[in-house]
N, C-alpha and C. Protein backbone atom coordinates (compact mmCIF):
# COMPACT_ATOMS: atom_id res chain seq x y z
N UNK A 1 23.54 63.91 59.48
CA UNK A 1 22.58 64.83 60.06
C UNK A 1 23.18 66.22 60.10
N UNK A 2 22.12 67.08 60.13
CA UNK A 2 22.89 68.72 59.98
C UNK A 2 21.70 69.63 60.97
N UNK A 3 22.15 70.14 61.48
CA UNK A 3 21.57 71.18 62.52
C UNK A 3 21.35 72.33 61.74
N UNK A 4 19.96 73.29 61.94
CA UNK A 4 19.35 74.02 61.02
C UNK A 4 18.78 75.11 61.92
N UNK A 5 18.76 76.27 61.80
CA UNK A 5 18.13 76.92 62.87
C UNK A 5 16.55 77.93 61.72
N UNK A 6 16.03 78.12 63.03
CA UNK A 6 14.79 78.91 61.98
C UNK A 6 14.53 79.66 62.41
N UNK A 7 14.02 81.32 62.24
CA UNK A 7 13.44 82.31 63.02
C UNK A 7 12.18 82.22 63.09
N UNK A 8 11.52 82.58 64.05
CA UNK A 8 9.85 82.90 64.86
C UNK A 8 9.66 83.31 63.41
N UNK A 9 8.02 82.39 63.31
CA UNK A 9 7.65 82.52 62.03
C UNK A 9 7.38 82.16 60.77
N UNK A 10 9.02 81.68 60.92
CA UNK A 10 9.78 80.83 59.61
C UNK A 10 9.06 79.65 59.62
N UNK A 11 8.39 79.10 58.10
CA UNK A 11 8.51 77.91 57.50
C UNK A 11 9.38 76.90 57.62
N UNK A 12 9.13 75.69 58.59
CA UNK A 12 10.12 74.67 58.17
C UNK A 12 9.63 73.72 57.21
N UNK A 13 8.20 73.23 57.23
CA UNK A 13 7.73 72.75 56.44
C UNK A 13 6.32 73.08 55.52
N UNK A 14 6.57 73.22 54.14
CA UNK A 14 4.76 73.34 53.87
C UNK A 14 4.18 72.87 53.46
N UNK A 15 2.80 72.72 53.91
CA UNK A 15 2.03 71.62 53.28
C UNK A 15 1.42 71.59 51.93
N UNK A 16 1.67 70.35 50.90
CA UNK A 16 1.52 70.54 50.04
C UNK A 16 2.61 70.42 48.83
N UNK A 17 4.08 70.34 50.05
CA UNK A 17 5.43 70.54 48.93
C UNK A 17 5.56 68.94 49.14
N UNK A 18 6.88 67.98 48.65
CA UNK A 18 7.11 66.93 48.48
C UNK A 18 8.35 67.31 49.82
N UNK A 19 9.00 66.17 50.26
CA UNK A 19 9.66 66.24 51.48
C UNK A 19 10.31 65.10 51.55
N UNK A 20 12.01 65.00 52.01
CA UNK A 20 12.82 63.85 52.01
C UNK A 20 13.21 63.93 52.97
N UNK A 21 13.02 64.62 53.88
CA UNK A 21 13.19 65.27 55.04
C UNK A 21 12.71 64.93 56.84
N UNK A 22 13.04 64.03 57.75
CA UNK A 22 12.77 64.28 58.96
C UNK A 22 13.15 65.06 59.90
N UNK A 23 12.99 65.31 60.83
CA UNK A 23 13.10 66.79 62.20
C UNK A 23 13.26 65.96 63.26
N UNK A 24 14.27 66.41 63.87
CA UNK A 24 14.22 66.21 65.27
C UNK A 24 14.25 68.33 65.81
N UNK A 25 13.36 68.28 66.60
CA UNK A 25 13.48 69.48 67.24
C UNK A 25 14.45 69.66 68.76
N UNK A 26 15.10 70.20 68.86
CA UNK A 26 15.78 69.94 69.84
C UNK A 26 15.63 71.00 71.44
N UNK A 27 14.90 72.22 70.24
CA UNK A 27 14.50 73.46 71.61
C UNK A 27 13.31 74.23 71.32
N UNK A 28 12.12 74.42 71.91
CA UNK A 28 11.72 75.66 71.25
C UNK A 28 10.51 74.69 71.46
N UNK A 29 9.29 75.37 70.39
CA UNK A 29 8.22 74.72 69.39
C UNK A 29 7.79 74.91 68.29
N UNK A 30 6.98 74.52 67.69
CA UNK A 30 6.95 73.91 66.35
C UNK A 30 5.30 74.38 66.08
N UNK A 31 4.57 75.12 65.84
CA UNK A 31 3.45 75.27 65.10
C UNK A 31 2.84 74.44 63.80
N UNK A 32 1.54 73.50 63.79
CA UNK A 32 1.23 72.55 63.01
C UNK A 32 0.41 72.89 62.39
N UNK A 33 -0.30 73.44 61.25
CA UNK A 33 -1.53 74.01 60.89
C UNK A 33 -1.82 73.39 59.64
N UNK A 34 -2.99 73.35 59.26
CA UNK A 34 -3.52 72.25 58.09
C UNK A 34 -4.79 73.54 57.26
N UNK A 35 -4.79 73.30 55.87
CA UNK A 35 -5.46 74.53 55.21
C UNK A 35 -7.01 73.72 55.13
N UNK A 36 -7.65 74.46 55.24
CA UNK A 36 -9.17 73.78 54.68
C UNK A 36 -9.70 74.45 54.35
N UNK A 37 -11.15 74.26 53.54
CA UNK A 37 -11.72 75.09 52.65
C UNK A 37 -12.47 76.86 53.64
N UNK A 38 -12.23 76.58 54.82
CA UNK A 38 -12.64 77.43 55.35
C UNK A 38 -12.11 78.24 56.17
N UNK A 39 -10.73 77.56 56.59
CA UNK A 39 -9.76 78.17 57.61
C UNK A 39 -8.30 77.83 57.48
N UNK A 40 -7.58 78.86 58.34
CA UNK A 40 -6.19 77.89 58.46
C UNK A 40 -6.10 77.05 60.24
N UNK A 41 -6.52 75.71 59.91
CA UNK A 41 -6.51 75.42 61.30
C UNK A 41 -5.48 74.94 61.83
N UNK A 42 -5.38 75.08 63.34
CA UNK A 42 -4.22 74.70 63.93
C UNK A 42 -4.14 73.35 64.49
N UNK A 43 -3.92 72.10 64.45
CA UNK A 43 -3.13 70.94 64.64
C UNK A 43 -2.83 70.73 65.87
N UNK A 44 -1.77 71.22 65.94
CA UNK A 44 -1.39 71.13 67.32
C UNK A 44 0.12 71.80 67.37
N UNK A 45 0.30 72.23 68.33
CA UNK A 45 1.94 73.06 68.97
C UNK A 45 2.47 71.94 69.72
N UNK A 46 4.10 71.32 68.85
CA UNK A 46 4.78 70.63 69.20
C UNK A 46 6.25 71.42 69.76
N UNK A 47 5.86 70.62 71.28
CA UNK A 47 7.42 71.19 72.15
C UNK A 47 8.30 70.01 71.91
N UNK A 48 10.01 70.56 72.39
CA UNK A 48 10.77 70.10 72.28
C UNK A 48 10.93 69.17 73.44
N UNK A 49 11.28 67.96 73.56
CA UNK A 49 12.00 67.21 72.56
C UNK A 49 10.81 66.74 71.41
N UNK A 50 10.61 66.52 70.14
CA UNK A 50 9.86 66.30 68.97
C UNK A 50 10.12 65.81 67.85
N UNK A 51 10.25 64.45 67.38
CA UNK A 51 10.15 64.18 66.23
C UNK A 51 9.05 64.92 65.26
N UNK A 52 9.28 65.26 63.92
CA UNK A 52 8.11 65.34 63.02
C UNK A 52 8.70 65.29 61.35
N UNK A 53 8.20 65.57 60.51
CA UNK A 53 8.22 64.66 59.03
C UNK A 53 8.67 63.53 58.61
N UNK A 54 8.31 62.59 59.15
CA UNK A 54 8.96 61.39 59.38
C UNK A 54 8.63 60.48 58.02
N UNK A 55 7.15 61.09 57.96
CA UNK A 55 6.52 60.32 56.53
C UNK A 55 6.99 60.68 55.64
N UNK A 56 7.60 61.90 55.42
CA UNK A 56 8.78 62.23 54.05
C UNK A 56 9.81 61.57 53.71
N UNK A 57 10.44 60.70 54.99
CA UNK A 57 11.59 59.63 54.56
C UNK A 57 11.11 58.22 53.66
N UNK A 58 9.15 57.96 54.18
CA UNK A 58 9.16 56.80 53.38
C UNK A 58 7.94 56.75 52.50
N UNK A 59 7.59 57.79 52.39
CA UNK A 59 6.46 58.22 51.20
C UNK A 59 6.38 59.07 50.44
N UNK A 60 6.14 59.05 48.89
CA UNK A 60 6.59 60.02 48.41
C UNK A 60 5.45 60.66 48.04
N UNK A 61 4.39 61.43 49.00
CA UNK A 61 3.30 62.07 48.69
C UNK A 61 3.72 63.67 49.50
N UNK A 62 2.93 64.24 48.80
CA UNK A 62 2.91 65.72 49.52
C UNK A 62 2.45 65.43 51.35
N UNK A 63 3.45 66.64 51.03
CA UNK A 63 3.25 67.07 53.37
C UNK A 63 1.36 67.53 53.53
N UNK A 64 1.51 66.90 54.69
CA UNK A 64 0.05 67.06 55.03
C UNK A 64 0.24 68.07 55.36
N UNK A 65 0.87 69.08 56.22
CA UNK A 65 0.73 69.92 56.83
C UNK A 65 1.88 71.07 57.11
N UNK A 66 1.66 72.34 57.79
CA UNK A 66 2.43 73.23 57.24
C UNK A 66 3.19 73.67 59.12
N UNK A 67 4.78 73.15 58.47
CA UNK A 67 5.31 73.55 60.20
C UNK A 67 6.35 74.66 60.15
N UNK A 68 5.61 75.68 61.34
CA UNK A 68 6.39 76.77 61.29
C UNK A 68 7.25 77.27 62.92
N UNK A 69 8.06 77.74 62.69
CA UNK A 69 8.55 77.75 64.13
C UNK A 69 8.20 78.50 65.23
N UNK A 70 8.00 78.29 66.20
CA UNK A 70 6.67 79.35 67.31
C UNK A 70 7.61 79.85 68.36
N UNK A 71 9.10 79.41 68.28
CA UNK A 71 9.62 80.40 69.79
C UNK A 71 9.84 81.35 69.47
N UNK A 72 10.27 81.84 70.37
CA UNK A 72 10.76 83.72 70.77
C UNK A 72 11.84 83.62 70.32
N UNK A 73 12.78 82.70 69.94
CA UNK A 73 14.05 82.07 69.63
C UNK A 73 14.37 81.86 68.54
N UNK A 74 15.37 81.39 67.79
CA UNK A 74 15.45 80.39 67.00
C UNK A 74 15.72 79.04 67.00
N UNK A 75 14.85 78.02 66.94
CA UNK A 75 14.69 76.55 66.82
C UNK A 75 15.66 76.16 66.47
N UNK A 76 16.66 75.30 66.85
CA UNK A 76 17.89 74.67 66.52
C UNK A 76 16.95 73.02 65.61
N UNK A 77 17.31 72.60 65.02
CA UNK A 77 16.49 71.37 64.20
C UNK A 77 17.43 70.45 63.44
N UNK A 78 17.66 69.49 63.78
CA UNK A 78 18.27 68.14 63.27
C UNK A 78 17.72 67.98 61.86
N UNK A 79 17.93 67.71 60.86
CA UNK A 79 16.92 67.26 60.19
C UNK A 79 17.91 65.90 59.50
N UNK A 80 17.59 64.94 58.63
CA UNK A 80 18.12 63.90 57.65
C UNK A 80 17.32 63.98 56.28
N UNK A 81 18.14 63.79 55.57
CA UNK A 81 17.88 63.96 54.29
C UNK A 81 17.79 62.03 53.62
N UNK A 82 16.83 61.77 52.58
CA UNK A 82 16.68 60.90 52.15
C UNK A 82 17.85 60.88 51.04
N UNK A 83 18.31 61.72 50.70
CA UNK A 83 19.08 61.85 49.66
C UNK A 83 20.37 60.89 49.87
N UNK A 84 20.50 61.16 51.40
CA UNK A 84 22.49 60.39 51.50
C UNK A 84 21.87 59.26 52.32
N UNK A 85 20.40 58.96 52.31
CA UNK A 85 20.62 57.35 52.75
C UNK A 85 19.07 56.69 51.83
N UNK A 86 19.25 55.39 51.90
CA UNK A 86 18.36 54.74 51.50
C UNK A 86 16.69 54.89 52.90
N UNK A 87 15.40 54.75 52.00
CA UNK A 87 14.57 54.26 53.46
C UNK A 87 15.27 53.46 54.69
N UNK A 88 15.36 52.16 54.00
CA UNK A 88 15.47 51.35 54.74
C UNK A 88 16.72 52.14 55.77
N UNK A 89 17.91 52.30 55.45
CA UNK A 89 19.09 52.97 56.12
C UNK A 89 18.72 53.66 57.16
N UNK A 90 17.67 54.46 56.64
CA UNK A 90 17.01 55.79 57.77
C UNK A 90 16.21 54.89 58.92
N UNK A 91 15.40 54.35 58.48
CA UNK A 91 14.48 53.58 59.36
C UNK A 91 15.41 52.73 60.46
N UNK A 92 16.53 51.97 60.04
CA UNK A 92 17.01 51.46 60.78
C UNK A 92 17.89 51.03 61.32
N UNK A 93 18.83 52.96 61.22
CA UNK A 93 20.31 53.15 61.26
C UNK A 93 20.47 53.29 62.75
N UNK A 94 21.36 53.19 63.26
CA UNK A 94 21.63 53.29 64.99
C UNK A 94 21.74 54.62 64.98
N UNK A 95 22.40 55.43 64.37
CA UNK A 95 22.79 56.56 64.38
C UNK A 95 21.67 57.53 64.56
N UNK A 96 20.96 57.59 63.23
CA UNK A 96 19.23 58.24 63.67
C UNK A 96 19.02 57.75 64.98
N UNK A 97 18.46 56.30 65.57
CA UNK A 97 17.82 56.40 66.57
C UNK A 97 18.81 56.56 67.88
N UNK A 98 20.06 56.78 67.38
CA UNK A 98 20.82 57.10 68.50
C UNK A 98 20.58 58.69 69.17
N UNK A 99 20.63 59.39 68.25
CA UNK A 99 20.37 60.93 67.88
C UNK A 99 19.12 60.96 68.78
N UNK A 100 18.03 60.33 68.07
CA UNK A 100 16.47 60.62 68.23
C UNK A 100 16.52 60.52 70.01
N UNK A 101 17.09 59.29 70.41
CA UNK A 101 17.19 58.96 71.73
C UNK A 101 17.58 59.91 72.57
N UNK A 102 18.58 60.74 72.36
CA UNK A 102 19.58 61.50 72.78
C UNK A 102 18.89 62.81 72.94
N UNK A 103 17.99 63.34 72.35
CA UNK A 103 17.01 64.49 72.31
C UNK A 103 16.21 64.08 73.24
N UNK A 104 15.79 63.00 72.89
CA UNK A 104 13.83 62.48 74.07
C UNK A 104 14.30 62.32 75.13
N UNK A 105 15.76 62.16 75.57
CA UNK A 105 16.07 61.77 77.01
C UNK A 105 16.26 63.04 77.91
């Protein structure tokens, strides 16, 4: 796991790209917005503590949706990469849900 920070604003995820990628958010929030033929709508504003791209570790379809960072701050962000583990590994490593635990508590 590697800690990532983002400025107000900043793209962490967009919708539409491919993603190997899950988030743990650890401070801050997270802006969720989805494009449609008529607007850019908003989803929902995820506070910390927050899992999100979770479906990028075990599907290989484009991100539904586009997450950008909403504090006054910069977002400190866990993320894991599919690259240095298998699905299965991710899904049901102690370590991830040790981590994950360790934020939600």
């Amino acid at each position: 796991m590697k800690e990532m920070r983002y400025n107000p604003g900043e793209i962490i995820i967009k919708e539409g790209t491919f993603g190997d990628s899950a988030f743990i958010l650890k401070q801050g929030s997270v802006e969720v917005r989805k494009k449609t033929n008529v607007e850019d709508l908003l989803l929902a504003t995820l506070e910390a503590p927050e899992i999100f791209g979770e479906m990028g570790l075990i599907e290989d379809k484009p991100r539904s949706a586009t997450m950008t960072c909403l504090s006054k701050m910069k977002c400190p962000i866990m993320f894991l990469k599919t690259t240095c583990l298998s699905t299965y590994t991710v899904i049901n490593s102690m370590y991830w849900t040790g981590a994950a635990v360790s934020v939600l508590l």
